[in-house]
C-alpha atoms as a PDB file:
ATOM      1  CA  UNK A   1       0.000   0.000   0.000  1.00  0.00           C
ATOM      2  CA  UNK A   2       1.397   3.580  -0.972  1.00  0.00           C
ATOM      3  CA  UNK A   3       2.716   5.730   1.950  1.00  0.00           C
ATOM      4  CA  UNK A   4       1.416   9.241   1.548  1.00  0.00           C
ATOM      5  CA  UNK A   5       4.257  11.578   3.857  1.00  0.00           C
ATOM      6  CA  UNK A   6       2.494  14.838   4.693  1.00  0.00           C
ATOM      7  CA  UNK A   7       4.631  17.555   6.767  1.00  0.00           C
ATOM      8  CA  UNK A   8       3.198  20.833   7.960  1.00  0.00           C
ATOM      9  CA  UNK A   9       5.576  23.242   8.493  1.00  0.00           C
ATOM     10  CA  UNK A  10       4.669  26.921  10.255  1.00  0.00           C
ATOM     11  CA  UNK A  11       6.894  29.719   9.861  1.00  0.00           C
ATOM     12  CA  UNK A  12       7.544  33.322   9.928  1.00  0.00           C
ATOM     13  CA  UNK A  13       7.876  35.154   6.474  1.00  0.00           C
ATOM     14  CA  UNK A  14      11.691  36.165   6.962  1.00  0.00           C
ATOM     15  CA  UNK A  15      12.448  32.987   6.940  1.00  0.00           C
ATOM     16  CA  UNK A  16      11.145  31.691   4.020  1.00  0.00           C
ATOM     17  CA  UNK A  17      14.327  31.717   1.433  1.00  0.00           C
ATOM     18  CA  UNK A  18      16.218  29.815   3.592  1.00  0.00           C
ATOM     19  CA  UNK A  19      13.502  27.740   4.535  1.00  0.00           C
ATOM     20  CA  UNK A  20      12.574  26.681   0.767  1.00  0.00           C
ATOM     21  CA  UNK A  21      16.290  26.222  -0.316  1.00  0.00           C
ATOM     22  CA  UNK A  22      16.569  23.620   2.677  1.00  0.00           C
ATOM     23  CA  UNK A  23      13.415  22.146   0.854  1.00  0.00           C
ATOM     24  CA  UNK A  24      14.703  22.365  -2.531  1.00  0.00           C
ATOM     25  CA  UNK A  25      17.678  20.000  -1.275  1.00  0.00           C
ATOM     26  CA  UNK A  26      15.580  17.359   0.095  1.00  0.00           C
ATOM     27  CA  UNK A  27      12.932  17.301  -2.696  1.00  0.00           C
ATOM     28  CA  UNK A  28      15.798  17.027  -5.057  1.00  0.00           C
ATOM     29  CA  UNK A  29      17.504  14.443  -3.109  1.00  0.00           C
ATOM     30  CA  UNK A  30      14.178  12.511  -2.766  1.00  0.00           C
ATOM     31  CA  UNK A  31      13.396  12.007  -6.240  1.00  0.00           C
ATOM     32  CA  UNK A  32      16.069  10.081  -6.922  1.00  0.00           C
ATOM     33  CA  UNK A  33      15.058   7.461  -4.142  1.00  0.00           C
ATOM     34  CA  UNK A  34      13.608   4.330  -5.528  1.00  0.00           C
ATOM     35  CA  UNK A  35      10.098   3.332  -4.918  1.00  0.00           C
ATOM     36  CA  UNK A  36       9.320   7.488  -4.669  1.00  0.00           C
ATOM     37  CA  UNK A  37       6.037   8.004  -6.470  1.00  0.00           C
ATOM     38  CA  UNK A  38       5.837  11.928  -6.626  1.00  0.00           C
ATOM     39  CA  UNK A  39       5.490  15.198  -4.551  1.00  0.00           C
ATOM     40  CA  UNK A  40       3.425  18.202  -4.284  1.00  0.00           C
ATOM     41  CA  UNK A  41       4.256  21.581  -2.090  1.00  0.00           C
ATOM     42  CA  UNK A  42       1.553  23.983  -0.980  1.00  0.00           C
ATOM     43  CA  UNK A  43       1.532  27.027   1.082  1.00  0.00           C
ATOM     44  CA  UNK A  44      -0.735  30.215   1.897  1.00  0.00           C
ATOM     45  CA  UNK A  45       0.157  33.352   3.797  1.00  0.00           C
ATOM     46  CA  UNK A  46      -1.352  34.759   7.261  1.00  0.00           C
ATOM     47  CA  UNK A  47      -0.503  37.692   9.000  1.00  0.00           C
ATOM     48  CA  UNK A  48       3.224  37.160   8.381  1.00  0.00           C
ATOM     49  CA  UNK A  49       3.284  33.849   8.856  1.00  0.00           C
ATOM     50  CA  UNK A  50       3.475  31.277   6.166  1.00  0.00           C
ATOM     51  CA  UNK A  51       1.546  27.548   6.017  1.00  0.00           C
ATOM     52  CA  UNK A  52       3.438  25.131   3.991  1.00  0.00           C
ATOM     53  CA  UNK A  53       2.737  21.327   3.641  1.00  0.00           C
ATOM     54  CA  UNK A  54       4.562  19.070   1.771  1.00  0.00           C
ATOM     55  CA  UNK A  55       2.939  15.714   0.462  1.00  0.00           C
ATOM     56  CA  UNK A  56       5.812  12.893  -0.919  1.00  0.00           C
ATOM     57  CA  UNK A  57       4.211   9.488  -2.354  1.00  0.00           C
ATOM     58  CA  UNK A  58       6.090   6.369  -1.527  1.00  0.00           C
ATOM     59  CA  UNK A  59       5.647   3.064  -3.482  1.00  0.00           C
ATOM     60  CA  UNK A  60       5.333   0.913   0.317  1.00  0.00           C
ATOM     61  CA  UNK A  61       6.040   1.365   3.558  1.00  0.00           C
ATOM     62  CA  UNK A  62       9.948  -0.537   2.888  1.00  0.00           C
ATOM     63  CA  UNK A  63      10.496   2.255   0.510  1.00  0.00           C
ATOM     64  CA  UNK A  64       9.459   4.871   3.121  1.00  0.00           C
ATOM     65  CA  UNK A  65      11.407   3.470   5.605  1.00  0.00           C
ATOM     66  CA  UNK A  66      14.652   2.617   3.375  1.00  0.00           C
ATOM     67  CA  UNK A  67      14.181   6.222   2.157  1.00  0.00           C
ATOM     68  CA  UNK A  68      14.324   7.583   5.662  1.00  0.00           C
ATOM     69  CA  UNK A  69      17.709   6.024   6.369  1.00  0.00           C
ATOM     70  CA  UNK A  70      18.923   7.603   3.559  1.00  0.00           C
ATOM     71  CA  UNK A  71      17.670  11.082   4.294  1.00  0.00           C
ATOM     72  CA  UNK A  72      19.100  10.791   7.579  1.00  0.00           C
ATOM     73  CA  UNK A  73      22.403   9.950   6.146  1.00  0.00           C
ATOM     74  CA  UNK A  74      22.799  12.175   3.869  1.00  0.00           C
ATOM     75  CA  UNK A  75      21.877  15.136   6.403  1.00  0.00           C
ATOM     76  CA  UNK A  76      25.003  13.326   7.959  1.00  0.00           C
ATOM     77  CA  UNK A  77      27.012  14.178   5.108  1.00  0.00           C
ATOM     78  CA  UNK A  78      26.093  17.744   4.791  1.00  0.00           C
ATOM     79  CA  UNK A  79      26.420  18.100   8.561  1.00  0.00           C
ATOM     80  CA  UNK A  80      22.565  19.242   8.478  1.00  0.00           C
ATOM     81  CA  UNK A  81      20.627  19.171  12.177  1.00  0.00           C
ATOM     82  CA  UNK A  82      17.212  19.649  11.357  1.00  0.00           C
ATOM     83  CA  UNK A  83      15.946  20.047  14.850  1.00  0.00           C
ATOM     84  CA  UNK A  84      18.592  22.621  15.324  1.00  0.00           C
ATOM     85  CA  UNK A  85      17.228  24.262  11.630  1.00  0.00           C
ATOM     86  CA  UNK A  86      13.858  24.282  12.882  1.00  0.00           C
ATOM     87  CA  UNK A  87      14.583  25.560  16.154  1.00  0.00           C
ATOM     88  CA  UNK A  88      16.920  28.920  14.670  1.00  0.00           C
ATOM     89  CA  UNK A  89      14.181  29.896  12.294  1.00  0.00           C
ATOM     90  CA  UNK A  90      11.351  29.420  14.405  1.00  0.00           C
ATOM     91  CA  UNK A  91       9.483  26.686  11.808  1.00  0.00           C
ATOM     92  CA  UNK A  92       7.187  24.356  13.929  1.00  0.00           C
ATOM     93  CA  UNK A  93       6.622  20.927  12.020  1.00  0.00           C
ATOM     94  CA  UNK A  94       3.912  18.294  12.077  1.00  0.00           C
ATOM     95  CA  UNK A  95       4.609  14.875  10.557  1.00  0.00           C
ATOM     96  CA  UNK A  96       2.233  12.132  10.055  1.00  0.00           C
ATOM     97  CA  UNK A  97       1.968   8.872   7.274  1.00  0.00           C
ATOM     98  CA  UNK A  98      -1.019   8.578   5.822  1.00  0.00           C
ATOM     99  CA  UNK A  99      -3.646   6.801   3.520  1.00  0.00           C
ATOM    100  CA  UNK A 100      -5.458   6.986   0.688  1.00  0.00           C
ATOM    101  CA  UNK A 101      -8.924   6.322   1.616  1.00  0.00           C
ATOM    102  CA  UNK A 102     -11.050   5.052  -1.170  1.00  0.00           C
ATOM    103  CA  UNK A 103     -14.356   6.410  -0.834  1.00  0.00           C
ATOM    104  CA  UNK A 104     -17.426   3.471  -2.524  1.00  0.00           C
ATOM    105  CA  UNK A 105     -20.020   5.959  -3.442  1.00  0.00           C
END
């Protein structure tokens, strides 16, 4: 069964540029990950403070998971702390796995 990978990410408009180079990384590293199916990105302003959510498609829950290692490690190699990221910016981040629920009308 697909793995749908939905993070929500709050943060304040200054710092969006750094914020969506950081995702520009991943997404490109991501895509390159077998058993990824696709992604979508989607955000909306409020008051100075920007909603983004990021949706990644994975082929299985192995492929999630093998794709996680390898996230991890390569934030390893570019000596990337993502709670320390999140933290400096002030982005607050929800994760959760989800699935696709087939509606029988």
């Amino acid at each position: 069964m697909n793995q749908i990978l939905i993070d929500r990410f709050q943060l304040p408009k200054e710092a969006m540029d750094i914020f969506l180079k950081r995702v520009k990384i991943n997404r490109d590293f991501i895509k390159n990950i077998p058993g990824f199916l696709g992604d979508e990105v989607y955000f909306c302003e409020k008051n100075e403070t920007i909603f983004f959510v990021t949706i990644a498609k994975w082929k299985d829950q192995v492929s999630l998971e093998k794709a996680k290692t390898l996230v991890f490690s390569e934030y390893q190699k570019q000596n990337f702390d993502m709670p320390s990221f999140l933290a400096q910016h002030s982005i607050q981040m929800e994760r959760e796995i989800y699935h696709k629920l087939e509606i029988i009308s």
